[in-house]
C-alpha atoms as a PDB file:
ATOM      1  CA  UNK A   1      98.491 146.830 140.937  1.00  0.00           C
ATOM      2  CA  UNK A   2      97.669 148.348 144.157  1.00  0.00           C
ATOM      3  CA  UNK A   3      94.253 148.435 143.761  1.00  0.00           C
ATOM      4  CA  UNK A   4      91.120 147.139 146.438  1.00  0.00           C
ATOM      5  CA  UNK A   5      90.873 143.581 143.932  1.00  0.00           C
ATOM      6  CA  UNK A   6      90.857 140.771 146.346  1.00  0.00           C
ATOM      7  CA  UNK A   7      91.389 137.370 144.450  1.00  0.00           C
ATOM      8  CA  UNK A   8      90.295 133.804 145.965  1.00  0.00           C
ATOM      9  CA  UNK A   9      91.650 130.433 144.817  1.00  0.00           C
ATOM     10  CA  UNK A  10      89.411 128.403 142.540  1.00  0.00           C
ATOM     11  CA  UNK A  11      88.605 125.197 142.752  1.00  0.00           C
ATOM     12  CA  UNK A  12      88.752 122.619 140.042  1.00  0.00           C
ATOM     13  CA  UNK A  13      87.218 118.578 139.644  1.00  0.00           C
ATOM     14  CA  UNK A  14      90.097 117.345 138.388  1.00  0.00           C
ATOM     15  CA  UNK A  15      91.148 114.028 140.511  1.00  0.00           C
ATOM     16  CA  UNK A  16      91.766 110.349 138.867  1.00  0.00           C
ATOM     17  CA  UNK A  17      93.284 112.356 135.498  1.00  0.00           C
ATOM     18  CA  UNK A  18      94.899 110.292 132.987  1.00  0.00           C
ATOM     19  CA  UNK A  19      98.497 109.915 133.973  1.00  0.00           C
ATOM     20  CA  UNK A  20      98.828 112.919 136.422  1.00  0.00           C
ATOM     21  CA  UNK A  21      98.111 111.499 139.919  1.00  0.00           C
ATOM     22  CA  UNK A  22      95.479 113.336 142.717  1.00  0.00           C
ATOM     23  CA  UNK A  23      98.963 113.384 144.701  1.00  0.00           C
ATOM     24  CA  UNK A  24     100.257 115.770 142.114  1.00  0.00           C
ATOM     25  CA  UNK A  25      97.159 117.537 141.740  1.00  0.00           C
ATOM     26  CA  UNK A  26      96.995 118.303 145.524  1.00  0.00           C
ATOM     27  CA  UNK A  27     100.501 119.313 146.129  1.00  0.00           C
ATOM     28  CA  UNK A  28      99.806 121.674 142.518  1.00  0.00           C
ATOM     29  CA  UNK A  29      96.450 123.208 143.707  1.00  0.00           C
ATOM     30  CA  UNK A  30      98.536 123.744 147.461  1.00  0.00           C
ATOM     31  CA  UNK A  31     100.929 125.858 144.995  1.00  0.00           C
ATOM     32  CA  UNK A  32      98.302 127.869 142.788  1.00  0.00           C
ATOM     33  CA  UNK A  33      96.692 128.858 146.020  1.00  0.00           C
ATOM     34  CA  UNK A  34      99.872 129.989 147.181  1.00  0.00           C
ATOM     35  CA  UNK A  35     100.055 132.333 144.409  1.00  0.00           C
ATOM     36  CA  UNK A  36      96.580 133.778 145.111  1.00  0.00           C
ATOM     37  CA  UNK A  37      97.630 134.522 148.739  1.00  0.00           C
ATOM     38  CA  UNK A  38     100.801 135.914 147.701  1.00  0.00           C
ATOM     39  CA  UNK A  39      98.956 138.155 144.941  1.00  0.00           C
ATOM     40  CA  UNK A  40      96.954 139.153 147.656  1.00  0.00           C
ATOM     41  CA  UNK A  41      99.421 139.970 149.959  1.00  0.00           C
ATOM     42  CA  UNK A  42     101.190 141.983 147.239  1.00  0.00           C
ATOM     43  CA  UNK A  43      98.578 144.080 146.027  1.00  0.00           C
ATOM     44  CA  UNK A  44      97.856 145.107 149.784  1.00  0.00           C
ATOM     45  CA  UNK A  45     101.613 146.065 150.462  1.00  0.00           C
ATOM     46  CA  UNK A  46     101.393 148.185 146.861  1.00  0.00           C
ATOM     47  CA  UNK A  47      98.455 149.853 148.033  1.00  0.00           C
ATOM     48  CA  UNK A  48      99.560 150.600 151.611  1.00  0.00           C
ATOM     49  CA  UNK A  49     103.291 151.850 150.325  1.00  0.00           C
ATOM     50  CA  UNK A  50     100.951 154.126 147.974  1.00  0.00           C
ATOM     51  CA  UNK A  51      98.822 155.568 150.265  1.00  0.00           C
ATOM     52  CA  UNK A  52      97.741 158.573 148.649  1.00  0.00           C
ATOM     53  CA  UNK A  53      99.567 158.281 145.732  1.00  0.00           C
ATOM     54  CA  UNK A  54     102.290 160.750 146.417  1.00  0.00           C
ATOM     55  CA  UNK A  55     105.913 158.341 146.959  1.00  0.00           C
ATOM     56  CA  UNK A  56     108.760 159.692 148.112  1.00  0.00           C
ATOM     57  CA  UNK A  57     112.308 159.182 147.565  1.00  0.00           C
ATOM     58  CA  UNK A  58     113.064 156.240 149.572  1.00  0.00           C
ATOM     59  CA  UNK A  59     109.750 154.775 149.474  1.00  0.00           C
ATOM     60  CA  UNK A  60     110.411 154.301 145.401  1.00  0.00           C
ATOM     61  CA  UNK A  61     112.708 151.505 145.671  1.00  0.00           C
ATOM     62  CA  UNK A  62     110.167 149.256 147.767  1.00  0.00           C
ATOM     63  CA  UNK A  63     107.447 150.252 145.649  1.00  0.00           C
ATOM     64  CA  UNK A  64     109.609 149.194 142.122  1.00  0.00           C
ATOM     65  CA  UNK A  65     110.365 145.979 144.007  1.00  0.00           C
ATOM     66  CA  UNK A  66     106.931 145.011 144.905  1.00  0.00           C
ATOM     67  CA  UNK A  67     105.568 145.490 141.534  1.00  0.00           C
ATOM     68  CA  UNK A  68     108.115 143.501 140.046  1.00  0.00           C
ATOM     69  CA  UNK A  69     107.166 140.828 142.735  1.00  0.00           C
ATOM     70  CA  UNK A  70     103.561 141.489 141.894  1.00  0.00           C
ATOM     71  CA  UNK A  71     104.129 140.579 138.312  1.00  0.00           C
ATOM     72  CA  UNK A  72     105.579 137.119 138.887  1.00  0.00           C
ATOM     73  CA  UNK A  73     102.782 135.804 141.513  1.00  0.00           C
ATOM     74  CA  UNK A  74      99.688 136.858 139.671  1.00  0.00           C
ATOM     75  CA  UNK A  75     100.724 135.466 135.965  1.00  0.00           C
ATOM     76  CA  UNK A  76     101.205 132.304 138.352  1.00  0.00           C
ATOM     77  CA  UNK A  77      97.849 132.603 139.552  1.00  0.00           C
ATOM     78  CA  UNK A  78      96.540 133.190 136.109  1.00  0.00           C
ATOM     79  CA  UNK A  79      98.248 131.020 134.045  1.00  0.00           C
ATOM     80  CA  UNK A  80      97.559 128.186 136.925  1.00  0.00           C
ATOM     81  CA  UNK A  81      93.674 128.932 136.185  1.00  0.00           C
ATOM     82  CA  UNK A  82      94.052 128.211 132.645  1.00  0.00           C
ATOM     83  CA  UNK A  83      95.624 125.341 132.977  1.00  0.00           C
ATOM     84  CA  UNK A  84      93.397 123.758 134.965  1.00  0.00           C
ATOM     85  CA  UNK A  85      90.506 125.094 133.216  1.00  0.00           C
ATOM     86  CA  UNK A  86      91.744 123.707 129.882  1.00  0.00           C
ATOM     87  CA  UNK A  87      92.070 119.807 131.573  1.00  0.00           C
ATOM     88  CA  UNK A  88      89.466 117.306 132.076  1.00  0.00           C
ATOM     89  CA  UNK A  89      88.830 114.139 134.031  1.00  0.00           C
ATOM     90  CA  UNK A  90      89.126 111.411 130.697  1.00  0.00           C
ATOM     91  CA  UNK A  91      89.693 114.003 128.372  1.00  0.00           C
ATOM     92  CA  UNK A  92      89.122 113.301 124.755  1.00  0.00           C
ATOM     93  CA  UNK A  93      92.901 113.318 124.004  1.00  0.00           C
ATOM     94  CA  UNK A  94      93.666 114.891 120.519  1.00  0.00           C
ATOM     95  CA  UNK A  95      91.221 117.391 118.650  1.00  0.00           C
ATOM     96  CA  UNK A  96      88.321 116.021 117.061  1.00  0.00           C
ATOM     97  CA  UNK A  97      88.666 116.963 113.534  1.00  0.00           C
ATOM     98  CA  UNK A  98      86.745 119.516 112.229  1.00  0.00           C
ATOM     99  CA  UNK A  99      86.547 121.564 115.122  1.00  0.00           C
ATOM    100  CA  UNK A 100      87.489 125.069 115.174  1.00  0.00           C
ATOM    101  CA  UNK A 101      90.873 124.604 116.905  1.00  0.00           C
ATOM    102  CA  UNK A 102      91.996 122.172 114.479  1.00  0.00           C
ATOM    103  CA  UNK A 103      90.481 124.670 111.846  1.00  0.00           C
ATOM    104  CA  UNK A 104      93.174 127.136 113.466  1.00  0.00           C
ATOM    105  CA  UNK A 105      96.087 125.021 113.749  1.00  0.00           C
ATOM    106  CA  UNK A 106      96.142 124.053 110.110  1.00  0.00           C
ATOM    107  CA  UNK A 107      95.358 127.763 108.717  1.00  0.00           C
ATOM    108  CA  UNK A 108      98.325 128.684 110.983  1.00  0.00           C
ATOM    109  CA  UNK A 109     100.656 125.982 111.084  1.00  0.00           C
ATOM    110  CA  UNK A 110      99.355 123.647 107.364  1.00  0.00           C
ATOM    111  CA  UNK A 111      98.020 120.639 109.788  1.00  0.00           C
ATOM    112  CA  UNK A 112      97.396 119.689 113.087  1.00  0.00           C
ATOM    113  CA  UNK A 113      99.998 117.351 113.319  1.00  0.00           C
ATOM    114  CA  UNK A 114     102.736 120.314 112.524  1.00  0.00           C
ATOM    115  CA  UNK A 115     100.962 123.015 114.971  1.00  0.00           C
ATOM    116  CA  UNK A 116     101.381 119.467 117.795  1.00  0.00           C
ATOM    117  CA  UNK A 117     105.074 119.224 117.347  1.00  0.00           C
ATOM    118  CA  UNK A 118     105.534 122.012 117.446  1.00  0.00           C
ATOM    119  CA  UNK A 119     104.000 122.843 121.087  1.00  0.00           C
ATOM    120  CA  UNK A 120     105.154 119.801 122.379  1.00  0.00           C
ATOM    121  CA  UNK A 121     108.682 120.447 121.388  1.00  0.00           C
ATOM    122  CA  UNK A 122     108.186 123.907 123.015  1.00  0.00           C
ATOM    123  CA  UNK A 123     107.377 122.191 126.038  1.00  0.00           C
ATOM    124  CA  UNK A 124     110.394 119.962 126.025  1.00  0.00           C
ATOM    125  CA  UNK A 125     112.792 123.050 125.899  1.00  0.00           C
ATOM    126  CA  UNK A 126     115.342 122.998 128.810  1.00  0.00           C
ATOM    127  CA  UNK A 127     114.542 124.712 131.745  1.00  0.00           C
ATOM    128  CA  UNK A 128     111.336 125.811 133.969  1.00  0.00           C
ATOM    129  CA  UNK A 129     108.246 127.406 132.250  1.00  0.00           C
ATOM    130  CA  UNK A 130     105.057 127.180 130.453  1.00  0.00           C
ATOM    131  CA  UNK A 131     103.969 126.259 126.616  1.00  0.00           C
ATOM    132  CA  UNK A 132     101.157 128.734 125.831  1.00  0.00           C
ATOM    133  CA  UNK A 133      99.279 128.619 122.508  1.00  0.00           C
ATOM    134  CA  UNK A 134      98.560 132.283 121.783  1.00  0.00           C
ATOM    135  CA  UNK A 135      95.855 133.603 119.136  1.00  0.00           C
ATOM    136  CA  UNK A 136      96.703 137.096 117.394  1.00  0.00           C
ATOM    137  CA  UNK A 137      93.970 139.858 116.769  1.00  0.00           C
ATOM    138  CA  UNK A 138      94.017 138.276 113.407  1.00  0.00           C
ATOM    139  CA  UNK A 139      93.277 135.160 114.076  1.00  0.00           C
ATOM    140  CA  UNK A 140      96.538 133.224 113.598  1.00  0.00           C
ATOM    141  CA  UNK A 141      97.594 130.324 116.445  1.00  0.00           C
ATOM    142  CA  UNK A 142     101.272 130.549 117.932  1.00  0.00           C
ATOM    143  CA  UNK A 143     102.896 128.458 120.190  1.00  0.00           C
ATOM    144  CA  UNK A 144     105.303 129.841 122.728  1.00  0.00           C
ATOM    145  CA  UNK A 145     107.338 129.527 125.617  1.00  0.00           C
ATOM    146  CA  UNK A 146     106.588 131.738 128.474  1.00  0.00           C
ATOM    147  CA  UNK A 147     108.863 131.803 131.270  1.00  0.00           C
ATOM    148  CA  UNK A 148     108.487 132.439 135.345  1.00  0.00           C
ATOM    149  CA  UNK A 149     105.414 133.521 134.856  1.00  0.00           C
ATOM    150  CA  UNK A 150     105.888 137.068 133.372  1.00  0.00           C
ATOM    151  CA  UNK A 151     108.764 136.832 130.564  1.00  0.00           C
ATOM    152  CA  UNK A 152     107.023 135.424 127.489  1.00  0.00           C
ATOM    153  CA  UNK A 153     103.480 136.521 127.519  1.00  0.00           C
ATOM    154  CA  UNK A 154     102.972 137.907 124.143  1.00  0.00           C
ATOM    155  CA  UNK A 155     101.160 141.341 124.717  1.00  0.00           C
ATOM    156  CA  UNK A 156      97.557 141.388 123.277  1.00  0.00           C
ATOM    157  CA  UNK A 157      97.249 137.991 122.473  1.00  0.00           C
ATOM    158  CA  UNK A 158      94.632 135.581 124.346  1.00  0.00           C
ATOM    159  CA  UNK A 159      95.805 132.569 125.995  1.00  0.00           C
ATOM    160  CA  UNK A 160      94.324 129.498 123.900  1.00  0.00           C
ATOM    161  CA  UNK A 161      95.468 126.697 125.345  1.00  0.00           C
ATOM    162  CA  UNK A 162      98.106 126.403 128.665  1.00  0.00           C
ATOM    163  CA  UNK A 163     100.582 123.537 129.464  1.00  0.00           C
ATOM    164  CA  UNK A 164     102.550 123.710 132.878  1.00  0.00           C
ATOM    165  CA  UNK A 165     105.958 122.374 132.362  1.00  0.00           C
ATOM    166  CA  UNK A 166     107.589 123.184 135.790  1.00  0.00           C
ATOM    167  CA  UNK A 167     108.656 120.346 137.093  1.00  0.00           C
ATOM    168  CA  UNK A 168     106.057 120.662 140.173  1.00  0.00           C
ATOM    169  CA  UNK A 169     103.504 119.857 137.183  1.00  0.00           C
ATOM    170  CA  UNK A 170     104.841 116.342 136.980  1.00  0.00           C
ATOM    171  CA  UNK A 171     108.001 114.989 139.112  1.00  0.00           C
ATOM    172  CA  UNK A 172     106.047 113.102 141.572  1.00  0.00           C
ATOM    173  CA  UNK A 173     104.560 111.155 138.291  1.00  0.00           C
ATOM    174  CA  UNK A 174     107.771 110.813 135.945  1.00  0.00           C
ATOM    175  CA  UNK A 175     111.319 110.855 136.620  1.00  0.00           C
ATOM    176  CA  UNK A 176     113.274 114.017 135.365  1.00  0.00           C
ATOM    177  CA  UNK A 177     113.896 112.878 131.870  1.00  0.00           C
ATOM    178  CA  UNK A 178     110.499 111.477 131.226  1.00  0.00           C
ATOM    179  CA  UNK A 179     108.827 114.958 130.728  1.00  0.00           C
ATOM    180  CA  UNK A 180     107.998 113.909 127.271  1.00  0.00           C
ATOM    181  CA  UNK A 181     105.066 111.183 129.239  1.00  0.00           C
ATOM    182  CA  UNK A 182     103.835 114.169 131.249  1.00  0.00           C
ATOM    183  CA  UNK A 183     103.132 115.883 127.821  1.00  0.00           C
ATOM    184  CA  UNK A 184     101.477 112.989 126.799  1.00  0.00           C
ATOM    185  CA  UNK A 185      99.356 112.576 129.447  1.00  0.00           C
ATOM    186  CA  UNK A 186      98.573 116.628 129.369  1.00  0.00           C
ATOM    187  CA  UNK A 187      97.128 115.801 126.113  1.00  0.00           C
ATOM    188  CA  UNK A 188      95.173 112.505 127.367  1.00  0.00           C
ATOM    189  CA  UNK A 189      93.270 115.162 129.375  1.00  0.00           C
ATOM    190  CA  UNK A 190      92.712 118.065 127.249  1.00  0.00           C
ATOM    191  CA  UNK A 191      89.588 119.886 127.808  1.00  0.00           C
ATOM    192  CA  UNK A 192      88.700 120.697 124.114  1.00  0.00           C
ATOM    193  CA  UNK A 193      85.285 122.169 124.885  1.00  0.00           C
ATOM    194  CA  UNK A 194      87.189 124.809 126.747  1.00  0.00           C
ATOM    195  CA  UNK A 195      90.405 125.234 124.740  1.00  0.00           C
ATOM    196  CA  UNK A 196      87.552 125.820 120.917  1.00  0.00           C
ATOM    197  CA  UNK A 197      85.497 128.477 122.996  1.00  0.00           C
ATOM    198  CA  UNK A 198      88.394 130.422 124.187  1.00  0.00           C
ATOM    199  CA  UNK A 199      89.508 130.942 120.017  1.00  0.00           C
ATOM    200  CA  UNK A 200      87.511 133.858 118.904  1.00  0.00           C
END
């Protein structure tokens, strides 16, 4: 980046959700505004190492570094915003049918039911990350996994629906093998208003 864009945390009514404690929540929004600062503080060192635009040989090294650096703390601010955009105190838990994201998940995936295993299973893989339902300039649904951040973003395709699955996103709720009830209770509090207007 490098540019004069100054980002400020959001704030988001989401206490007494459905199986994710306001303990959780706190300690999560603590993080997410922790990767606003850090965004901040990132595009400011990018811009100062720039200066005029003109690098020169040892400055190149920093400047690769912080952009890489860059990369990691704003898709955690962004991807932070999304999911807490797409939750909701008493959520309506799965999609109504009819609506236009169940619409989606059975042209892409033959049922709703299919396109759900599928992204929860994706967000019982091993390891630290995200499950991101992605929709394609032609309309299509995918599910994917999208680690630290910035590996598994699928270019050109607009975030749909966001699931945090670092463990931050539920440990203090569920012990380390019970991810599976944190899934669950992401989908007791699915904001589906949200998650049908963000489908194009």
């Amino acid at each position: 980046m490098g540019t004069k864009t100054t980002y400020t945390a959001r704030t988001f009514d989401l206490s007494d959700l459905t199986g994710i404690s306001n303990e959780t929540l706190a300690m999560h929004f603590k993080l997410y505004e922790g990767y606003v600062t850090n965004t901040n503080g990132y595009n400011q060192r990018v811009a100062d190492l720039l200066g005029d635009g003109n690098l020169d040989a040892t400055q190149v090294a920093a400047f690769s570094e912080l952009k890489r650096r860059f990369g990691f703390e704003y898709n955690g601010m962004v991807l932070h915003e999304y999911y807490f955009e797409n939750m909701q105190k008493h959520g309506a838990g799965d999609a109504s049918k009819g609506d236009k994201f169940t619409a989606a998940a059975e042209a892409s995936f033959g049922s709703y039911e299919i396109w759900k295993a599928d992204f929860v299973n994706t967000g019982k893989m091993r390891g630290v990350g995200w499950a991101a339902v992605y929709q394609d300039h032609t309309g299509a649904i995918s599910n994917h996994w999208v680690e630290q951040h910035q590996s598994g973003n699928v270019a050109g395709f607009t975030p749909i629906l966001i699931m945090d699955v670092w463990e931050h996103a539920w440990i203090k709720d569920y012990a380390p093998s019970e991810r599976a009830k944190y899934i669950e209770a992401f989908f007791a509090n699915i904001n589906w208003d949200v998650v049908n207007k963000r489908l194009k």
